[in-house]
N, C-alpha and C. Protein backbone atom coordinates (compact mmCIF):
# COMPACT_ATOMS: atom_id res chain seq x y z
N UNK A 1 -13.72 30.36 -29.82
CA UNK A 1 -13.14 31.41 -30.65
C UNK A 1 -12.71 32.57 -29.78
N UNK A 2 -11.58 33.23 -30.31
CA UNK A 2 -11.47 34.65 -29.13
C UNK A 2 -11.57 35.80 -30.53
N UNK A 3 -11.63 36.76 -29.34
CA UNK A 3 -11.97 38.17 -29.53
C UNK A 3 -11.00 38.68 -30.87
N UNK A 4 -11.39 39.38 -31.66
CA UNK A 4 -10.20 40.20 -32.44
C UNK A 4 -10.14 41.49 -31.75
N UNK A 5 -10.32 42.15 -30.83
CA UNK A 5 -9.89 43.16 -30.55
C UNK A 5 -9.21 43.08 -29.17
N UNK A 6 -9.84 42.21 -28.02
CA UNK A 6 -9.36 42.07 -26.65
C UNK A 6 -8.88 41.21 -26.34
N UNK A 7 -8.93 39.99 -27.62
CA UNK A 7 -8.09 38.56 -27.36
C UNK A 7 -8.90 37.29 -26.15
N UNK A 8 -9.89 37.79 -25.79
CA UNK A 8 -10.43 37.12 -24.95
C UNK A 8 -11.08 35.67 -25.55
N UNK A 9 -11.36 34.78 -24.95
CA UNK A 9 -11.90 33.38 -25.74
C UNK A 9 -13.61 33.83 -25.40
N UNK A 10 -14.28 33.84 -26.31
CA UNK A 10 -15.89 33.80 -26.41
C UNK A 10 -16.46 33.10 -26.46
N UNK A 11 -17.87 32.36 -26.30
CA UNK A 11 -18.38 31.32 -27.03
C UNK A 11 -18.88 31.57 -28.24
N UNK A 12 -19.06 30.41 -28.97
CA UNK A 12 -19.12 30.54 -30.25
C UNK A 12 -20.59 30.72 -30.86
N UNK A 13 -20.62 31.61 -31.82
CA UNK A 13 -22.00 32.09 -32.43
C UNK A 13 -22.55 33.29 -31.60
N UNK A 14 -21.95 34.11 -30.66
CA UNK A 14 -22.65 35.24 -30.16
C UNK A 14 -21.77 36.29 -31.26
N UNK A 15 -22.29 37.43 -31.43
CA UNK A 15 -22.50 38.42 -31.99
C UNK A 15 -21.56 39.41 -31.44
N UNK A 16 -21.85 39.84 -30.31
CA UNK A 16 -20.78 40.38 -29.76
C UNK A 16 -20.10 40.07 -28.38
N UNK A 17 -18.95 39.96 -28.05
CA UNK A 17 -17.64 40.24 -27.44
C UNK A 17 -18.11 40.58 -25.68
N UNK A 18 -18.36 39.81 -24.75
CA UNK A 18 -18.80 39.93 -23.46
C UNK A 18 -17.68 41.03 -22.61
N UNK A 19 -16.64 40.65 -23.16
CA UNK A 19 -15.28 41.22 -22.20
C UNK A 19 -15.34 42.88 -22.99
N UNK A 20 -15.35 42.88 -23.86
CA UNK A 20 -15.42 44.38 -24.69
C UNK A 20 -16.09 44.89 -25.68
N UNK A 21 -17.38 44.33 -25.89
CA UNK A 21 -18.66 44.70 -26.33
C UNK A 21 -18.42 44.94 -27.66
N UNK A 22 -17.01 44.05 -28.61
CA UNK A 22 -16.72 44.28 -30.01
C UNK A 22 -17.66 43.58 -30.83
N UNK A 23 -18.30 44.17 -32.02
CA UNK A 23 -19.16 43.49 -32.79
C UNK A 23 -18.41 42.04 -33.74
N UNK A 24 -18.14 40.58 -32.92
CA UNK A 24 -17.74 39.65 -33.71
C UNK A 24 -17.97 39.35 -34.76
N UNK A 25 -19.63 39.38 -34.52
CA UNK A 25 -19.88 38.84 -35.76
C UNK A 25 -20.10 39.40 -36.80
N UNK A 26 -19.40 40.48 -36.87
CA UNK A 26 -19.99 41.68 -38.21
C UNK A 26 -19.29 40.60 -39.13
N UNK A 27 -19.55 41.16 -40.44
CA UNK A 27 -19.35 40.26 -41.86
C UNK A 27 -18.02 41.81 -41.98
N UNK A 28 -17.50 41.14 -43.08
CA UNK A 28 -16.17 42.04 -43.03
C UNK A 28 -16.47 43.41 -43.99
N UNK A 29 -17.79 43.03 -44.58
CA UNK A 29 -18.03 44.67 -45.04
C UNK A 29 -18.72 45.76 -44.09
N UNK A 30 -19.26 45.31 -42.83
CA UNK A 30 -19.71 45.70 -42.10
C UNK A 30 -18.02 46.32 -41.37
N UNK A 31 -17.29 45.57 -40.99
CA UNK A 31 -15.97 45.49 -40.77
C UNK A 31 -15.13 46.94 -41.42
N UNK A 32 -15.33 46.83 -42.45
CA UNK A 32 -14.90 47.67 -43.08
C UNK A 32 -15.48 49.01 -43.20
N UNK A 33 -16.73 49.37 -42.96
CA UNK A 33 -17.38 50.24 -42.95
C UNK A 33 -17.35 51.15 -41.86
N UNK A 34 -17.55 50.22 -40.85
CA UNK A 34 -16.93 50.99 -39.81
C UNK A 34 -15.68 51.54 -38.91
N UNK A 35 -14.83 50.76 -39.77
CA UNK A 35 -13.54 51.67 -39.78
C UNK A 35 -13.41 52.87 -40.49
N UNK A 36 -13.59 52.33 -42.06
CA UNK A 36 -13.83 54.11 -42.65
C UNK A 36 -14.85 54.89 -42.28
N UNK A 37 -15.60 54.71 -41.49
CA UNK A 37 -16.37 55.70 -40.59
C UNK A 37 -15.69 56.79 -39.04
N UNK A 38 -14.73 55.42 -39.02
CA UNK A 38 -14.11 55.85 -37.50
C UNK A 38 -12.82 57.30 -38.43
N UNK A 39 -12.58 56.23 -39.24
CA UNK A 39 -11.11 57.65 -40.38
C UNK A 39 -11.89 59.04 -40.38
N UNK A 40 -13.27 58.51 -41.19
CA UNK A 40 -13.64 60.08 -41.70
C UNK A 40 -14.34 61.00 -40.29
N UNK A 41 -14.47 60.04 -39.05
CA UNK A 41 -14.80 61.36 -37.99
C UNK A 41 -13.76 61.97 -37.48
N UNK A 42 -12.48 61.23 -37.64
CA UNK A 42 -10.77 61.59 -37.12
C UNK A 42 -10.82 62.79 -38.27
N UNK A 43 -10.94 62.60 -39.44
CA UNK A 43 -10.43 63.65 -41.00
C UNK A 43 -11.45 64.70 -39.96
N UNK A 44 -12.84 64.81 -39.79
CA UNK A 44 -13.56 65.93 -39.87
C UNK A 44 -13.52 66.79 -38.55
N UNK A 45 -12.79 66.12 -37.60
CA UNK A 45 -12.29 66.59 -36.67
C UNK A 45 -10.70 67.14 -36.63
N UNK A 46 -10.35 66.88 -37.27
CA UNK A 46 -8.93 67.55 -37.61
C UNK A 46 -9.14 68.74 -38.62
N UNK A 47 -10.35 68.66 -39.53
CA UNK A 47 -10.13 69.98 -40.12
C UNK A 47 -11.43 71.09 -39.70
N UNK A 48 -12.12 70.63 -38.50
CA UNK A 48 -12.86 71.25 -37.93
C UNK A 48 -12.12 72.28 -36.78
N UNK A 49 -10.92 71.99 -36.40
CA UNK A 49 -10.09 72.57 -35.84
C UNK A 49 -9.14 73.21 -36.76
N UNK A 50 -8.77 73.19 -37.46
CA UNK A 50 -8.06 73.65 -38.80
C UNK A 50 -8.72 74.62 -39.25
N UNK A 51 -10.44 74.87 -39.51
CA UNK A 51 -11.28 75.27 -39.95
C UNK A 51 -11.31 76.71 -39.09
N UNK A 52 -11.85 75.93 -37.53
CA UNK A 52 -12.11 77.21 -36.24
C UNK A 52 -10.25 77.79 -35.91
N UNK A 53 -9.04 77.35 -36.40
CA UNK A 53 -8.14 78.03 -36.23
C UNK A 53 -7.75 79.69 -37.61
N UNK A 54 -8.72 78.97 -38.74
CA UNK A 54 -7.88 80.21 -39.70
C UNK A 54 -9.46 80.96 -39.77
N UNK A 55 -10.57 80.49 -38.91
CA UNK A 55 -11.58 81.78 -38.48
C UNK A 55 -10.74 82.73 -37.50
N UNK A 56 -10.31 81.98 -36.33
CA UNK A 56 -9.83 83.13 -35.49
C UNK A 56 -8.97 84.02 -36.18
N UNK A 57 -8.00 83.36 -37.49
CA UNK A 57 -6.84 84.46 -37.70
C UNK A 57 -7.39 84.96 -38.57
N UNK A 58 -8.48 85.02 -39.68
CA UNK A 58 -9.22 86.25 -40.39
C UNK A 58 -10.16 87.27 -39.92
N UNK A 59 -10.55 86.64 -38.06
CA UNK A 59 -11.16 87.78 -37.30
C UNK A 59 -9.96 88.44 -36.97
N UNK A 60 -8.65 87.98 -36.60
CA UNK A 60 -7.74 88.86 -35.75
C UNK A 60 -7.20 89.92 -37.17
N UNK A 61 -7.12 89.44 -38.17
CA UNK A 61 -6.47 90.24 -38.89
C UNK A 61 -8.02 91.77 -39.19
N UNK A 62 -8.70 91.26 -39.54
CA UNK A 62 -9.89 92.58 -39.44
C UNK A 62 -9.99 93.56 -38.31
N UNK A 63 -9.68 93.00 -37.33
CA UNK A 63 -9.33 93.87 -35.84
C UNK A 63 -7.91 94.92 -36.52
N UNK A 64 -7.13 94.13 -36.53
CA UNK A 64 -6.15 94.82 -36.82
C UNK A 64 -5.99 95.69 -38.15
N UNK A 65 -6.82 95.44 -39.16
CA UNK A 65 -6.91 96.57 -40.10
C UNK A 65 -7.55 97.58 -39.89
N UNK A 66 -8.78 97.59 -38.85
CA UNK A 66 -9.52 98.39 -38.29
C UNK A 66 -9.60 99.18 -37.43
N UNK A 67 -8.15 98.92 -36.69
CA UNK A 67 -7.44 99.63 -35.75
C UNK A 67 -8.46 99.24 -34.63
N UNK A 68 -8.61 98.20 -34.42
CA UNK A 68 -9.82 97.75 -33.58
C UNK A 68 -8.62 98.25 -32.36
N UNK A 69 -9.68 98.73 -31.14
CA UNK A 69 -8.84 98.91 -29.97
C UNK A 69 -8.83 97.54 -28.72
N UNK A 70 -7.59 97.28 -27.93
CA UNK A 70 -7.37 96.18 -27.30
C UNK A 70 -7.23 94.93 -28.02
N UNK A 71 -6.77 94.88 -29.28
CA UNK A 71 -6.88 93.70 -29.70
C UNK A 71 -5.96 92.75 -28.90
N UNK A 72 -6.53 91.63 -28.75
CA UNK A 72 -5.45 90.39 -28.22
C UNK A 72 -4.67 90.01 -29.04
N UNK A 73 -3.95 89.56 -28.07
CA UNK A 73 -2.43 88.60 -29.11
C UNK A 73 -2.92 87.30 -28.80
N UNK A 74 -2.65 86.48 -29.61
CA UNK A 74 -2.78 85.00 -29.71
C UNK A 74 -2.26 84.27 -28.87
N UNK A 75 -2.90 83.72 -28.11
CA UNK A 75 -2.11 82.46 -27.26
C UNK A 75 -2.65 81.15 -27.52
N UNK A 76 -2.93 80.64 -29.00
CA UNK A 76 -2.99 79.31 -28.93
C UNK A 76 -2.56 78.47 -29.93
N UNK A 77 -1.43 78.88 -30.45
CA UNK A 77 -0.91 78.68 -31.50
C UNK A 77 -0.21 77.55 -31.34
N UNK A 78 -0.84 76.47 -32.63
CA UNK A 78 -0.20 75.44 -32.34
C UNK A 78 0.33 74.93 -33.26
N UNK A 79 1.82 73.94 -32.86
CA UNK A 79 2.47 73.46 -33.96
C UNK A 79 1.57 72.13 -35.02
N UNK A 80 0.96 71.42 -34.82
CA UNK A 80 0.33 70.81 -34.98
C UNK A 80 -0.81 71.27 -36.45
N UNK A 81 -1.24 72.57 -35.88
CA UNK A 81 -2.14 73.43 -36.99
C UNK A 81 -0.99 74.18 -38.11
N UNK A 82 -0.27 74.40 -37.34
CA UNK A 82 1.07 75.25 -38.49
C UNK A 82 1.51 74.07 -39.45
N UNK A 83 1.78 72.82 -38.65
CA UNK A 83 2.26 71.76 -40.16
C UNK A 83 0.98 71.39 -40.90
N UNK A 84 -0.34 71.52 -40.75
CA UNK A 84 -1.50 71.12 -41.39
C UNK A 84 -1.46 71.72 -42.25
N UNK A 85 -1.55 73.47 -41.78
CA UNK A 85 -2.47 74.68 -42.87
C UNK A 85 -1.04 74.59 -43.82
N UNK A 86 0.53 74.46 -43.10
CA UNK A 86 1.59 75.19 -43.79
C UNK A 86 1.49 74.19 -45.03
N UNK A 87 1.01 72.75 -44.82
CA UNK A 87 1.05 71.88 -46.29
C UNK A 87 -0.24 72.01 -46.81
N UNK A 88 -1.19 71.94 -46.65
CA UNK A 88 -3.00 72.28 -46.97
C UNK A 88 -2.58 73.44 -48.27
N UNK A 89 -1.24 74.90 -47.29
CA UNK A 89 -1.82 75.75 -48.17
C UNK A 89 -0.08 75.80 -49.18
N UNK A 90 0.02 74.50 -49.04
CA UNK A 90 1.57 74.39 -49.80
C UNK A 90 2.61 75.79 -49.14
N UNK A 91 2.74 75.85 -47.98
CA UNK A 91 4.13 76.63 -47.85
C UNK A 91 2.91 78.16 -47.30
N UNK A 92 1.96 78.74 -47.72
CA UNK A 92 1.64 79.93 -47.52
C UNK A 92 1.61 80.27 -46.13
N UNK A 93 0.56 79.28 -45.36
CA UNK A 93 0.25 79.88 -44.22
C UNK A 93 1.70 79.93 -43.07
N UNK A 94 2.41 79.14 -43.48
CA UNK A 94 3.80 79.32 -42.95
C UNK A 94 4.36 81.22 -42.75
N UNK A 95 4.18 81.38 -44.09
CA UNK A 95 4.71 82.68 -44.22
C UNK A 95 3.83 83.67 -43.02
N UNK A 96 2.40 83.21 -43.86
CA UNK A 96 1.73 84.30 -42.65
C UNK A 96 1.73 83.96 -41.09
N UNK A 97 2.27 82.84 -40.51
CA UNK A 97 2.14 82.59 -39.58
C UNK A 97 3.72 83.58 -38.68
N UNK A 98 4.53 83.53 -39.70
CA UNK A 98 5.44 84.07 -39.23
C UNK A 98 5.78 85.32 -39.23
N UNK A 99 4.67 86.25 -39.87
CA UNK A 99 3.97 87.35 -39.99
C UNK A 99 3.14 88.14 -38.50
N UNK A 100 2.43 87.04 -38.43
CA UNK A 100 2.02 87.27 -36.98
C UNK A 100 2.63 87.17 -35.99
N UNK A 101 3.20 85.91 -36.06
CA UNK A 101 4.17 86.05 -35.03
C UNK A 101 5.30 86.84 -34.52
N UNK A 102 5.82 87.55 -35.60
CA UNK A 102 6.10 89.04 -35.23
C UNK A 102 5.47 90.12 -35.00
N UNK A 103 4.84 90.05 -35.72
CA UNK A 103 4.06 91.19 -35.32
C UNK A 103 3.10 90.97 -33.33
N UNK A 104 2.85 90.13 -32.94
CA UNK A 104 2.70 89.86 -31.72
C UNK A 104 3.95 90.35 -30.66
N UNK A 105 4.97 89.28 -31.01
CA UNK A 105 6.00 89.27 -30.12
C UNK A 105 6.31 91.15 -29.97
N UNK A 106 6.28 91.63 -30.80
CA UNK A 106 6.59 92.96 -31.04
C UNK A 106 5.99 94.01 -30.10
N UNK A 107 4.70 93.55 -30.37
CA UNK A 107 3.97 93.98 -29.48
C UNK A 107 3.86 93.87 -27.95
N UNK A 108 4.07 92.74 -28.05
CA UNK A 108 4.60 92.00 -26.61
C UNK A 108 5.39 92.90 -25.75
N UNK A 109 6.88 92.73 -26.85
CA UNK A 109 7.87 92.71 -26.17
C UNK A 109 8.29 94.23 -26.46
N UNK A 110 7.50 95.25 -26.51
CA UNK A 110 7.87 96.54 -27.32
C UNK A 110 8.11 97.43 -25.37
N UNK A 111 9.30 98.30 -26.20
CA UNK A 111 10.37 98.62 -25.44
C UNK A 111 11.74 98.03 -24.53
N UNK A 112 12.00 97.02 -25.26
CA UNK A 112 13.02 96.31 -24.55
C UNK A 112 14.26 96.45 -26.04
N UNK A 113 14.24 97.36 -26.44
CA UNK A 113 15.07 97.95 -27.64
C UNK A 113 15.55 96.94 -28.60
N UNK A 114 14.17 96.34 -28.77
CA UNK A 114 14.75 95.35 -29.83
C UNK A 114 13.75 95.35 -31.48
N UNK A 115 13.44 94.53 -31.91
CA UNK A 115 12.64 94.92 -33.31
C UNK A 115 12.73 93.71 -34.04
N UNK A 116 11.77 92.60 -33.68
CA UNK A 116 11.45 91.36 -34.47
C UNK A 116 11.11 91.90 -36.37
N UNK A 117 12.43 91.52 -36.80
CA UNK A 117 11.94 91.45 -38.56
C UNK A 117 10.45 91.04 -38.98
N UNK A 118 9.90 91.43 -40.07
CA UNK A 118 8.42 90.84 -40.25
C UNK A 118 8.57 89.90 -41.66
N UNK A 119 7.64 89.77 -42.64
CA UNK A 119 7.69 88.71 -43.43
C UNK A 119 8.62 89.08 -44.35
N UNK A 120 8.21 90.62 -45.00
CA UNK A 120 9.23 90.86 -46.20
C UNK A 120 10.36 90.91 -45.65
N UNK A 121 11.49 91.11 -44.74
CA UNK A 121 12.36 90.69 -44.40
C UNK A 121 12.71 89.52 -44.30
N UNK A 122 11.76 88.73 -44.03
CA UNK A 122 12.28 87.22 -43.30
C UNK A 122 12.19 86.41 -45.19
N UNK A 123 11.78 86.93 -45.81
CA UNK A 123 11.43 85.90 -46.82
C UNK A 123 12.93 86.65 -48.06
N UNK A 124 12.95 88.16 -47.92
CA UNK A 124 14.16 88.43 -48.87
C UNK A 124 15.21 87.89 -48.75
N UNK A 125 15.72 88.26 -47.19
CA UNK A 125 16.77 87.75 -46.70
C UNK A 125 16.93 86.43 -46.65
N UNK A 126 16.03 85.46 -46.52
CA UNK A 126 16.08 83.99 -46.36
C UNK A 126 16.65 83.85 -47.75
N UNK A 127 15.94 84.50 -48.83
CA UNK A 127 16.20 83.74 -49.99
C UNK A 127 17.83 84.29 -50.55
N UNK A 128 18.05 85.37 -50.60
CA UNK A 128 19.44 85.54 -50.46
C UNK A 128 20.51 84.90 -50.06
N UNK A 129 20.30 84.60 -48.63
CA UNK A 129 21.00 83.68 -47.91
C UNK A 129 20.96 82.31 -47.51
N UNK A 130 20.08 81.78 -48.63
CA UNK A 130 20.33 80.58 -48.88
C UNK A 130 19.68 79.78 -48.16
N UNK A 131 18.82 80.60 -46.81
CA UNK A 131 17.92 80.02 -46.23
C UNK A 131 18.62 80.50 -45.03
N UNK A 132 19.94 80.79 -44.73
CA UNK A 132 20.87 81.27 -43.60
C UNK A 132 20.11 82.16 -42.28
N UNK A 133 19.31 82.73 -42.87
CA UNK A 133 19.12 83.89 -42.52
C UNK A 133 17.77 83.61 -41.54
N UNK A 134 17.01 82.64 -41.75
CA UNK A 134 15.88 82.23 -41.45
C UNK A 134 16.09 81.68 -40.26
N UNK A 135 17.62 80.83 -40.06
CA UNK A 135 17.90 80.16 -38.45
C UNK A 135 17.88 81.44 -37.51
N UNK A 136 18.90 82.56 -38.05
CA UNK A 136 19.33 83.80 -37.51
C UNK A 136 18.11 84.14 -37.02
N UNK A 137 17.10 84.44 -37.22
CA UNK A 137 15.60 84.98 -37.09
C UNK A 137 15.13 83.99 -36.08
N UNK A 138 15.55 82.90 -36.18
CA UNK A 138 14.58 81.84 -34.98
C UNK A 138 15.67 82.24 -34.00
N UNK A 139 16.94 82.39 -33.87
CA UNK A 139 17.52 82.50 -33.06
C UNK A 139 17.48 83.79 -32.45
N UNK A 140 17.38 85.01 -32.91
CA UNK A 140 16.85 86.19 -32.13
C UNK A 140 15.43 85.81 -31.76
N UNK A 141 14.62 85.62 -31.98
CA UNK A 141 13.54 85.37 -31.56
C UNK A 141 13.20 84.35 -30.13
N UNK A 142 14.11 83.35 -30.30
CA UNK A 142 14.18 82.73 -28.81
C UNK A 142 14.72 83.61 -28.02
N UNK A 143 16.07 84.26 -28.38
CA UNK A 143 16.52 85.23 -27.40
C UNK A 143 15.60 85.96 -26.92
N UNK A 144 14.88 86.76 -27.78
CA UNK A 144 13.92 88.06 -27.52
C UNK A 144 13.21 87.91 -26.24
N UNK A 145 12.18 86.61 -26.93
CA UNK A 145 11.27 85.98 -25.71
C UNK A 145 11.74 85.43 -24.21
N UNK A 146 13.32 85.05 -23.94
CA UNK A 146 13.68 84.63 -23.31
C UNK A 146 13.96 85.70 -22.65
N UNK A 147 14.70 86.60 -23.23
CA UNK A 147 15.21 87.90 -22.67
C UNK A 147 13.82 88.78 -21.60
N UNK A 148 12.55 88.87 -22.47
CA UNK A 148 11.28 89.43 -22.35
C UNK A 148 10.82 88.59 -20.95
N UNK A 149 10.60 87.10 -20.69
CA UNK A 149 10.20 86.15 -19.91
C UNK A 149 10.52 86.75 -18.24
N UNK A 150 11.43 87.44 -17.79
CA UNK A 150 11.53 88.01 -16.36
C UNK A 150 10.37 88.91 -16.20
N UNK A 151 10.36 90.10 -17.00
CA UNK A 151 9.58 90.96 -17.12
C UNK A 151 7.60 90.75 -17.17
N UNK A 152 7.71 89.33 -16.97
CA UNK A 152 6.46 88.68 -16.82
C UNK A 152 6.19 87.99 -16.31
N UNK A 153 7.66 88.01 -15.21
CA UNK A 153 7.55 86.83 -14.29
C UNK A 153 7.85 85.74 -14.55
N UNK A 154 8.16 85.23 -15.56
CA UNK A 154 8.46 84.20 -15.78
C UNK A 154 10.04 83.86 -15.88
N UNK A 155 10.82 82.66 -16.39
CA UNK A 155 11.58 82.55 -16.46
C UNK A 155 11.24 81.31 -18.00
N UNK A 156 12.10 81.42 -18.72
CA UNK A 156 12.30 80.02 -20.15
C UNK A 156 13.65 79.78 -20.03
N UNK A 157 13.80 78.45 -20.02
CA UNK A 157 14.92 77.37 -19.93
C UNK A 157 15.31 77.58 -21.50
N UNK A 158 14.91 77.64 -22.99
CA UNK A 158 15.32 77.62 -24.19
C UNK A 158 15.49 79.14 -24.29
N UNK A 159 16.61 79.28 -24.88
CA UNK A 159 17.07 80.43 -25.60
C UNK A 159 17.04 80.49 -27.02
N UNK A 160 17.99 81.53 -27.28
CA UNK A 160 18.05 80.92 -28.95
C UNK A 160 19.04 80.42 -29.67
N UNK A 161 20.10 79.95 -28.37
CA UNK A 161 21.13 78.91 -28.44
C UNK A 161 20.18 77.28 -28.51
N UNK A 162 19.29 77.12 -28.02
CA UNK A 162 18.94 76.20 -27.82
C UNK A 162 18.03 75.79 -29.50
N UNK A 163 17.15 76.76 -29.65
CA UNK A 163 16.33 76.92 -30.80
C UNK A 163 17.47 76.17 -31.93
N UNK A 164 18.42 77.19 -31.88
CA UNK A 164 19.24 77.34 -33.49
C UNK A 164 20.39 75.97 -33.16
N UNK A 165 20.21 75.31 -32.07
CA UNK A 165 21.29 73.67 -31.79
C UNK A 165 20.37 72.76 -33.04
N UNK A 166 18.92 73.37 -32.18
CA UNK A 166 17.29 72.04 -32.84
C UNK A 166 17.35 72.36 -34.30
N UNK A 167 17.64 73.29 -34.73
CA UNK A 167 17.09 73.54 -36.09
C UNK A 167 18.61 73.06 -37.19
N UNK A 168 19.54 73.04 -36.29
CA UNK A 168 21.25 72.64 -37.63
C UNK A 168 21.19 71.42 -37.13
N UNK A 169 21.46 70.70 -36.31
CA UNK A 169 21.70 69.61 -35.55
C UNK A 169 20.33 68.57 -35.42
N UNK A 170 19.21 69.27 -35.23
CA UNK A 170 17.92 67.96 -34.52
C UNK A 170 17.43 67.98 -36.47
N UNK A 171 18.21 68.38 -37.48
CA UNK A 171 18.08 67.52 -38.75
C UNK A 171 18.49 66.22 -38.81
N UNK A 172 19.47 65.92 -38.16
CA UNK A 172 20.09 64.41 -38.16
C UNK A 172 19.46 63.58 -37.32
N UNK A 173 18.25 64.07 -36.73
CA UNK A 173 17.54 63.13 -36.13
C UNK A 173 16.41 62.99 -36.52
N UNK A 174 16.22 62.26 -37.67
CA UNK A 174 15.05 62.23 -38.50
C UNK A 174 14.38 63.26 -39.14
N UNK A 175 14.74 64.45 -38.89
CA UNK A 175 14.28 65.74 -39.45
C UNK A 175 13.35 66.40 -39.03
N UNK A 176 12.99 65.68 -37.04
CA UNK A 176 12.42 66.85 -36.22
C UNK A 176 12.81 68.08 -35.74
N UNK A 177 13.94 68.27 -35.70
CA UNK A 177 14.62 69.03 -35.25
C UNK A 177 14.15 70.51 -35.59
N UNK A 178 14.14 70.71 -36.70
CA UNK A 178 13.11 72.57 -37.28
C UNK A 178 12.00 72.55 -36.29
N UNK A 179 11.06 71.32 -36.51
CA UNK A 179 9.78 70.92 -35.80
C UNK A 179 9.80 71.65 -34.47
N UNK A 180 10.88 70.75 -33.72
CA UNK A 180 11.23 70.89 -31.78
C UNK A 180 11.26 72.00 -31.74
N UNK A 181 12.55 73.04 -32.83
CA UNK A 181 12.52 74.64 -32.61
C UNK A 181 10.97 75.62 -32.50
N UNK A 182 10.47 74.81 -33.24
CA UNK A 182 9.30 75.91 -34.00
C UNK A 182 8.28 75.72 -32.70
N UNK A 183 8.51 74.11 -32.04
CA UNK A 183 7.23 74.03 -30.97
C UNK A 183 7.94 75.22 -29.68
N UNK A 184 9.57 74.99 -29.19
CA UNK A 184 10.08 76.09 -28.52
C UNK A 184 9.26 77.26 -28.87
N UNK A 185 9.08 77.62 -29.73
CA UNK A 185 9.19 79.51 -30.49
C UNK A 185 7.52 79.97 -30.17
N UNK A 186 6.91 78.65 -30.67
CA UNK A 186 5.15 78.86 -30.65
C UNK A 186 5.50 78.76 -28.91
N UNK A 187 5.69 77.56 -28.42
CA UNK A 187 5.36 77.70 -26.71
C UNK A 187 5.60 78.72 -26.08
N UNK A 188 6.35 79.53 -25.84
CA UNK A 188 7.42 80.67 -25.07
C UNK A 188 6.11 82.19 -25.76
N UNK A 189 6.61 81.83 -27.13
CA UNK A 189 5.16 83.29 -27.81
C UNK A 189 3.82 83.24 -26.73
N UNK A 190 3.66 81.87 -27.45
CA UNK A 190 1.66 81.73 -26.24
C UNK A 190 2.15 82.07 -25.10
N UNK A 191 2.79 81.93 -24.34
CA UNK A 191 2.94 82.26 -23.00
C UNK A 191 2.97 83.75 -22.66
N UNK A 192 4.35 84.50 -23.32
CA UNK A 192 4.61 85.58 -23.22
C UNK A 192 3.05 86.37 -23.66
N UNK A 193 2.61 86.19 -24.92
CA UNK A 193 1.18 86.53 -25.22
C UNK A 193 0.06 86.88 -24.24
N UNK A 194 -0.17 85.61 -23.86
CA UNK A 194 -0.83 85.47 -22.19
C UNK A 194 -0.38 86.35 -21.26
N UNK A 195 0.77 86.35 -21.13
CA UNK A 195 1.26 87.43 -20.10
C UNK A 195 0.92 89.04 -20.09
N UNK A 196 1.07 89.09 -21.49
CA UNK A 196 0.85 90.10 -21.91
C UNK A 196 -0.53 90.84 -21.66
N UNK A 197 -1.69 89.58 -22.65
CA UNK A 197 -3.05 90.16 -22.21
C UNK A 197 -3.30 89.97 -20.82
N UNK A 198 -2.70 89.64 -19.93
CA UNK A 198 -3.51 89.56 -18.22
C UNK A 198 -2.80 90.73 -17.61
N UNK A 199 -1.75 91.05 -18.29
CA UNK A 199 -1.28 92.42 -17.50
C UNK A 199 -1.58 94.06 -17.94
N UNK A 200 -2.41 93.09 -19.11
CA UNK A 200 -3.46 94.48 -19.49
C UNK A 200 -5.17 94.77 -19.21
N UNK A 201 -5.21 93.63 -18.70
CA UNK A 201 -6.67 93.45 -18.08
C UNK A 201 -7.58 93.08 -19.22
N UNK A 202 -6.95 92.03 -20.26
CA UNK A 202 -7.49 91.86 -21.55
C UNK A 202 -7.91 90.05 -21.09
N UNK A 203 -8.99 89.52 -21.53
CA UNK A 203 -9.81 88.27 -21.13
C UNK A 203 -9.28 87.70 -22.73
N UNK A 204 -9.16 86.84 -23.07
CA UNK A 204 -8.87 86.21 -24.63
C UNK A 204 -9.75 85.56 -24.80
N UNK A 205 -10.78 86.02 -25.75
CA UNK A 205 -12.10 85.07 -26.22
C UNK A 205 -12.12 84.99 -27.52
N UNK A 206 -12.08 83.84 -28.15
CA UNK A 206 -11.84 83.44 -29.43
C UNK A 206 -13.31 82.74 -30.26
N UNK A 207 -14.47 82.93 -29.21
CA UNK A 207 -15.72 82.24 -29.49
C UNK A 207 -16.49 83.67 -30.29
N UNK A 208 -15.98 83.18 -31.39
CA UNK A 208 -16.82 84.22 -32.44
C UNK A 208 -18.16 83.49 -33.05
């Protein structure tokens, strides 16, 4: 008989799998059990990170009502957690994510005479314009950061020519395309972010 997992030929009546230590002979409810065991440690690990991501952003927002001094800007923002919480919380945490994210970059990037819109802008105007208005916003916003990126030493290859190609155009490719922009917008932020707190002598500790 061979293996169901490594394909290897076994002898027959052992239990488990010499080449890859798979349990053969489980009975198929055993089989089954421990697959939906393997699902629900994948589920509790995906929202255990989900979980420790919207702790950090209800400590950062208390800093910031509190006028806490040195607060950090976020550098670990990930696209990954933004499509979780943005469907988890049907569409909300989207909004607030893009809330912060101005309000960071702003901070960031404050004195380079520019002025990232915040939510009530981004959400009037979107809806007015049909949603128009919302590319416009990703597309200053790559600029901003791109523009900001010397000033920290750095240099970014995406602009917000590049952003606003991904977001009209990378629709016709299965409908990653918003996705690709948004990972651009989060990557370039965390960075600039980072830049930001090390050139203020700020350490980023998120272990609350």
């Amino acid at each position: 008989m061979f293996c169901t997992k490594c394909g290897k030929q076994i002898p027959d009546g052992v239990r488990f799998c010499p080449n890859c230590g798979e349990n053969v002979g489980a009975t198929f409810e055993e089989k089954v059990s421990n697959t939906f065991n393997e699902m629900a440690d994948d589920a509790r690990d995906a929202f255990r990170q989900a979980e420790n991501s919207l702790t950090n952003e209800f400590v950062d927002i208390n800093n910031t009502f509190n006028n806490t001094p040195n607060v950090f800007l976020k550098t670990d923002r990930s696209l990954l957690i933004y499509i979780l919480l943005s469907f988890v919380t049907c569409g909300i945490y989207g909004w607030y994510f893009i809330y912060r994210l101005a309000q960071d970059v702003n901070i960031a990037c404050e004195g380079d005479g520019e002025e990232t819109p915040g939510l009530a802008a981004f959400i009037l105007l979107s809806l007015i314009t049909c949603g128009i208005y919302s590319w416009y916003w990703y597309y200053k916003l790559g600029n901003r950061l791109c523009a900001n990126a010397p000033r920290y030493n750095m240099v970014f290859q995406e602009n917000g020519t590049t952003v606003l190609l991904w977001c009209l155009f990378g629709m016709f490719i299965c409908g990653i395309g918003p996705y690709i922009a948004m990972y651009i917008l989060i990557k370039n932020t965390n960075l600039i972010c980072d830049a930001y707190n090390r050139g203020h002598g700020l350490v980023v500790n998120y272990n609350y």
